[in-house]
C-alpha atoms as a PDB file:
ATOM      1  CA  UNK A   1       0.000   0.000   0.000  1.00  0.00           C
ATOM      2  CA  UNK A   2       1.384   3.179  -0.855  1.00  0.00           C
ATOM      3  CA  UNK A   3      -0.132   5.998   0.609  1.00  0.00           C
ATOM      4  CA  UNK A   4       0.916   9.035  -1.296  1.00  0.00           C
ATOM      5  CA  UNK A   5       0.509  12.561   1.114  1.00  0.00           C
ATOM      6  CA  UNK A   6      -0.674  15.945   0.012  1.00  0.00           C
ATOM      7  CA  UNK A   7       1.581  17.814  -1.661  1.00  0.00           C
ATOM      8  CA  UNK A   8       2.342  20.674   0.723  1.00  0.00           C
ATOM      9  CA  UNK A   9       1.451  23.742  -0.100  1.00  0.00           C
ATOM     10  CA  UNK A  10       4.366  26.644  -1.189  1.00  0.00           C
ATOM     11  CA  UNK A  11       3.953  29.871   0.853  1.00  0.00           C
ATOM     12  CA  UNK A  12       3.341  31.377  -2.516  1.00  0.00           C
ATOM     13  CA  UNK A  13       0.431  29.174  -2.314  1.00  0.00           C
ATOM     14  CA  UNK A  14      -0.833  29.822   1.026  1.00  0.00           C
ATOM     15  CA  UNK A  15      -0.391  33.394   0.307  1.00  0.00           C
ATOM     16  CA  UNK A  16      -2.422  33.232  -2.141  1.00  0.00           C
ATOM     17  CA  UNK A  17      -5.301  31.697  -0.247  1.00  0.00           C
ATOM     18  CA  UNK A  18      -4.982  34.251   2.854  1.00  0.00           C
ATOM     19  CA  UNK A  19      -5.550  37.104   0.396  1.00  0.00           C
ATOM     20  CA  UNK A  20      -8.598  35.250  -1.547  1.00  0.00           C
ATOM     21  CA  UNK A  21     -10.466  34.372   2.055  1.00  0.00           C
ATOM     22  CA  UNK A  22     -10.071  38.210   3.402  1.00  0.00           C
ATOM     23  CA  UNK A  23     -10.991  39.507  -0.145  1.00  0.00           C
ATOM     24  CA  UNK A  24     -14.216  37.558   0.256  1.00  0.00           C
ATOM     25  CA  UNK A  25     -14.347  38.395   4.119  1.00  0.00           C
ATOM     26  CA  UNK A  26     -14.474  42.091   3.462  1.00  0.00           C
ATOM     27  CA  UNK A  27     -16.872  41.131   0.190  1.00  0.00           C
ATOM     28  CA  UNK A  28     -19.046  39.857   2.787  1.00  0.00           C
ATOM     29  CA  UNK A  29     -18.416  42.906   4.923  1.00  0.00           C
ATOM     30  CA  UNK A  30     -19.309  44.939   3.066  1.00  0.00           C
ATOM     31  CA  UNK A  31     -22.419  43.424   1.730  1.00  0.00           C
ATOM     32  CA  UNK A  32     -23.353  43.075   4.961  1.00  0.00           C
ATOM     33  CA  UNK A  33     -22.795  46.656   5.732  1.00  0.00           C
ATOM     34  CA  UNK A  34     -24.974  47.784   2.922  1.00  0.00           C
ATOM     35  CA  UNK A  35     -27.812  45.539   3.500  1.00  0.00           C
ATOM     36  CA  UNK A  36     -28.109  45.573   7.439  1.00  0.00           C
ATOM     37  CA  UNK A  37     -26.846  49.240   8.430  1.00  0.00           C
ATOM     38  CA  UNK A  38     -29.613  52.175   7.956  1.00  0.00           C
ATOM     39  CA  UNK A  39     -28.951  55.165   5.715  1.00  0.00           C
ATOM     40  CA  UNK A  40     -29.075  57.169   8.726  1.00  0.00           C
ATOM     41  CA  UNK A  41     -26.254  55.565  10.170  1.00  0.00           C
ATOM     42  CA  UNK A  42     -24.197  55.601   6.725  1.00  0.00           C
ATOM     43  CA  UNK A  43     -23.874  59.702   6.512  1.00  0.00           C
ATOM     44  CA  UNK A  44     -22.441  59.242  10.462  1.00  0.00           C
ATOM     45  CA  UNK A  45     -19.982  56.994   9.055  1.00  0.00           C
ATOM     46  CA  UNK A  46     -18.937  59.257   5.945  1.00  0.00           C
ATOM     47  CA  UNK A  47     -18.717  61.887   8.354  1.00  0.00           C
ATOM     48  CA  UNK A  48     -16.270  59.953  10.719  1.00  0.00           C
ATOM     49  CA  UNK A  49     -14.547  59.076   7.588  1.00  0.00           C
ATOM     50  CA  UNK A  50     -14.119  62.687   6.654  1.00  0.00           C
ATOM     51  CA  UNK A  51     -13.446  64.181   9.704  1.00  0.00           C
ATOM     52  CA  UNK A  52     -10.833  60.939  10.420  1.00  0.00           C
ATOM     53  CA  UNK A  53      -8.951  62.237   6.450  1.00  0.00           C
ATOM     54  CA  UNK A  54      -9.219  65.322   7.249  1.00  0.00           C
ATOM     55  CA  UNK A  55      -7.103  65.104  10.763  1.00  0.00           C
ATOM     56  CA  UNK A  56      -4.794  63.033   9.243  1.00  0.00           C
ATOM     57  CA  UNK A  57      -4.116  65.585   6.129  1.00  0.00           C
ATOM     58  CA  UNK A  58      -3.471  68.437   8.862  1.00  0.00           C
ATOM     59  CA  UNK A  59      -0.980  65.700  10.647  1.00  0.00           C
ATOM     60  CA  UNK A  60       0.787  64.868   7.487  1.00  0.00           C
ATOM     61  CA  UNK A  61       0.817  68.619   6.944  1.00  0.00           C
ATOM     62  CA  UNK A  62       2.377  69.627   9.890  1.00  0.00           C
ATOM     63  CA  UNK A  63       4.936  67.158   9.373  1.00  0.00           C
ATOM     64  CA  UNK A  64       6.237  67.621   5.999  1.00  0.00           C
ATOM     65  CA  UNK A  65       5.714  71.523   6.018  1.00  0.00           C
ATOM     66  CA  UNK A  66       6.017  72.310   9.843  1.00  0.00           C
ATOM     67  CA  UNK A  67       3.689  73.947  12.585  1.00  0.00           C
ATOM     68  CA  UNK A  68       4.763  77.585  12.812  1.00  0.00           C
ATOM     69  CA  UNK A  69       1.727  78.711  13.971  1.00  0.00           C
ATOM     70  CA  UNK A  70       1.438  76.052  16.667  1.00  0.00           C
ATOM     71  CA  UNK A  71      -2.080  77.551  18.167  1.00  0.00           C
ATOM     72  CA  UNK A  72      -2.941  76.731  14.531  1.00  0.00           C
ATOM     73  CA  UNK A  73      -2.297  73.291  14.119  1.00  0.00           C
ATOM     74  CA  UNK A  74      -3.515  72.420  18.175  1.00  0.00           C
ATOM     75  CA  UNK A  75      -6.727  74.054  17.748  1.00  0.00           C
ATOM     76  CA  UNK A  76      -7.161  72.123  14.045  1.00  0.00           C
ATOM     77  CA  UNK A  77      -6.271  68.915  14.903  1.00  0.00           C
ATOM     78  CA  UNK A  78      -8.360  69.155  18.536  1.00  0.00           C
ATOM     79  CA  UNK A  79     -11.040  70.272  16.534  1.00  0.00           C
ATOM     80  CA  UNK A  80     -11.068  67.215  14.698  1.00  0.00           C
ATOM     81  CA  UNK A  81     -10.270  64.505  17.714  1.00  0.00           C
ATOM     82  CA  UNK A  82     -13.184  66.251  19.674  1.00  0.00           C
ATOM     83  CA  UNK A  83     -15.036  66.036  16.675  1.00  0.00           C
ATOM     84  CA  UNK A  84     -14.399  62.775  15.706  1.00  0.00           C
ATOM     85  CA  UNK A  85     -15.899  61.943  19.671  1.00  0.00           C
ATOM     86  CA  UNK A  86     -19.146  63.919  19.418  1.00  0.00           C
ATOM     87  CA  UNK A  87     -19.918  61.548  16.149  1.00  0.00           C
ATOM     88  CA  UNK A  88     -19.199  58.422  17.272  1.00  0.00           C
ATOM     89  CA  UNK A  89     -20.990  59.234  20.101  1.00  0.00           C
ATOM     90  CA  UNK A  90     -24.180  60.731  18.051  1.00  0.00           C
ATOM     91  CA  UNK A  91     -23.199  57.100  16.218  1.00  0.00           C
ATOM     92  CA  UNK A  92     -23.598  54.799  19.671  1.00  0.00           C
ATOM     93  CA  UNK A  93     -26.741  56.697  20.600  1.00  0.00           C
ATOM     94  CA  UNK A  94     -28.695  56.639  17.602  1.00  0.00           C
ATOM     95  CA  UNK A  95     -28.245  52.908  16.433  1.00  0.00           C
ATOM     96  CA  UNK A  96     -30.850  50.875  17.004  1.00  0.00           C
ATOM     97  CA  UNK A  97     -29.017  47.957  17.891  1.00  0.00           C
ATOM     98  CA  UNK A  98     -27.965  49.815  21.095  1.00  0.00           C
ATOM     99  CA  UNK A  99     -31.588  50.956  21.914  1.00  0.00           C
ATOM    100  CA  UNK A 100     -31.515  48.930  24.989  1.00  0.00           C
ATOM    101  CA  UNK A 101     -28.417  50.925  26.446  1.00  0.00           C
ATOM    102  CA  UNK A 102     -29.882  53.894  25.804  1.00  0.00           C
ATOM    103  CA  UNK A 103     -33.616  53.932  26.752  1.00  0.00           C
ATOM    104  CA  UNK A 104     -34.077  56.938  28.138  1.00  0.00           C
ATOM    105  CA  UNK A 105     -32.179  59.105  25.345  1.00  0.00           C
ATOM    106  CA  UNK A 106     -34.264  59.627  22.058  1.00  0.00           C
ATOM    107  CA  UNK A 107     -32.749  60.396  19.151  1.00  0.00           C
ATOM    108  CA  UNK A 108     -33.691  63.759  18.583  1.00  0.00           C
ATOM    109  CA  UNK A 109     -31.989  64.266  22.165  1.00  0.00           C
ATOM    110  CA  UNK A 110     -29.059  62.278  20.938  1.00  0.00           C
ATOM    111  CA  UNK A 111     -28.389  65.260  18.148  1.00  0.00           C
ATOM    112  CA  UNK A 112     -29.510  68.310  20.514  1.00  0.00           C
ATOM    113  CA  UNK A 113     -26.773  66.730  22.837  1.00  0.00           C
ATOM    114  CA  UNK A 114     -24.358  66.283  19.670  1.00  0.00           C
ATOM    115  CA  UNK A 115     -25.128  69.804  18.428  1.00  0.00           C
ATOM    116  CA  UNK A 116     -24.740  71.835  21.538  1.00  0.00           C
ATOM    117  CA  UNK A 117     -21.138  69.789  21.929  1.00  0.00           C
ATOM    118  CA  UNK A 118     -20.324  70.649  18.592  1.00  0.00           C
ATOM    119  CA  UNK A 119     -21.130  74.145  19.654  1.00  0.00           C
ATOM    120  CA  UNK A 120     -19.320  74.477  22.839  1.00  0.00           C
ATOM    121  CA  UNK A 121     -16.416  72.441  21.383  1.00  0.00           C
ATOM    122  CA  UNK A 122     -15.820  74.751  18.371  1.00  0.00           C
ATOM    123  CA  UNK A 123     -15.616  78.319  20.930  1.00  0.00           C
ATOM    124  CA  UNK A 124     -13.518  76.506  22.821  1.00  0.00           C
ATOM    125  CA  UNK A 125     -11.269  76.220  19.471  1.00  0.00           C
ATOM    126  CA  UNK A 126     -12.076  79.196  18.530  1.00  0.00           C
ATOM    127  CA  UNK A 127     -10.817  81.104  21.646  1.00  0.00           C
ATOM    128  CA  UNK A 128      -7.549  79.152  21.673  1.00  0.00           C
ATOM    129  CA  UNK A 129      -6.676  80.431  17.998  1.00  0.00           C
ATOM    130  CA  UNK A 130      -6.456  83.772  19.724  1.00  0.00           C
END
């Protein structure tokens, strides 16, 4: 009897299959994403993904060109971070898959609370500009 193994697989091979399963994973992320999320919930996340390009443009900015006026780049880039906060928060409160941790807060409250933040936050950056 001869048994005769597998061959074993190059890592060329196995490379090859890693990418293939998370190309189909994030296929089936983002179908999922499309077909289970609401719209409401979608123009949260492009805003997170703005605000997120947007702080890291400033970062690469002050980087490769430099930060003379500090002030400047603190209050941009805090701008953004606190931003960034008050949406994902809006983003926890609003979805409805959280409605149990968050009984007592409508949405409509949810955004009054977001908007007022957004307020407050932006005098705050304001002020520090000088």
């Amino acid at each position: 009897m001869s048994s005769k193994a597998a061959p074993a697989a190059t890592p060329a091979h196995k490379s090859a299959n890693r990418g293939t399963s998370e190309g189909q994973a994030i296929q089936t992320l983002l179908r999922s994403y499309e077909s289970t999320t609401p719209s409401r919930l979608k123009l949260i996340d492009a805003f997170l993904v703005f605000i997120m390009l947007s702080g890291i443009i400033q970062f690469t900015y002050c980087v490769l060109v430099g930060n003379y006026p500090f002030n400047a780049f603190l209050a941009g880039f805090s701008s953004t971070i606190g931003q960034f906060v008050l949406t994902a928060s809006l983003r926890s409160q609003v979805n409805p898959q959280n409605r149990d941790q968050f009984k007592s807060i409508s949405p409509e409250r949810a955004f009054a609370d977001f908007a007022l933040g957004s307020i407050v936050l932006h005098f705050f950056v304001f002020n520090f500009l000088g």
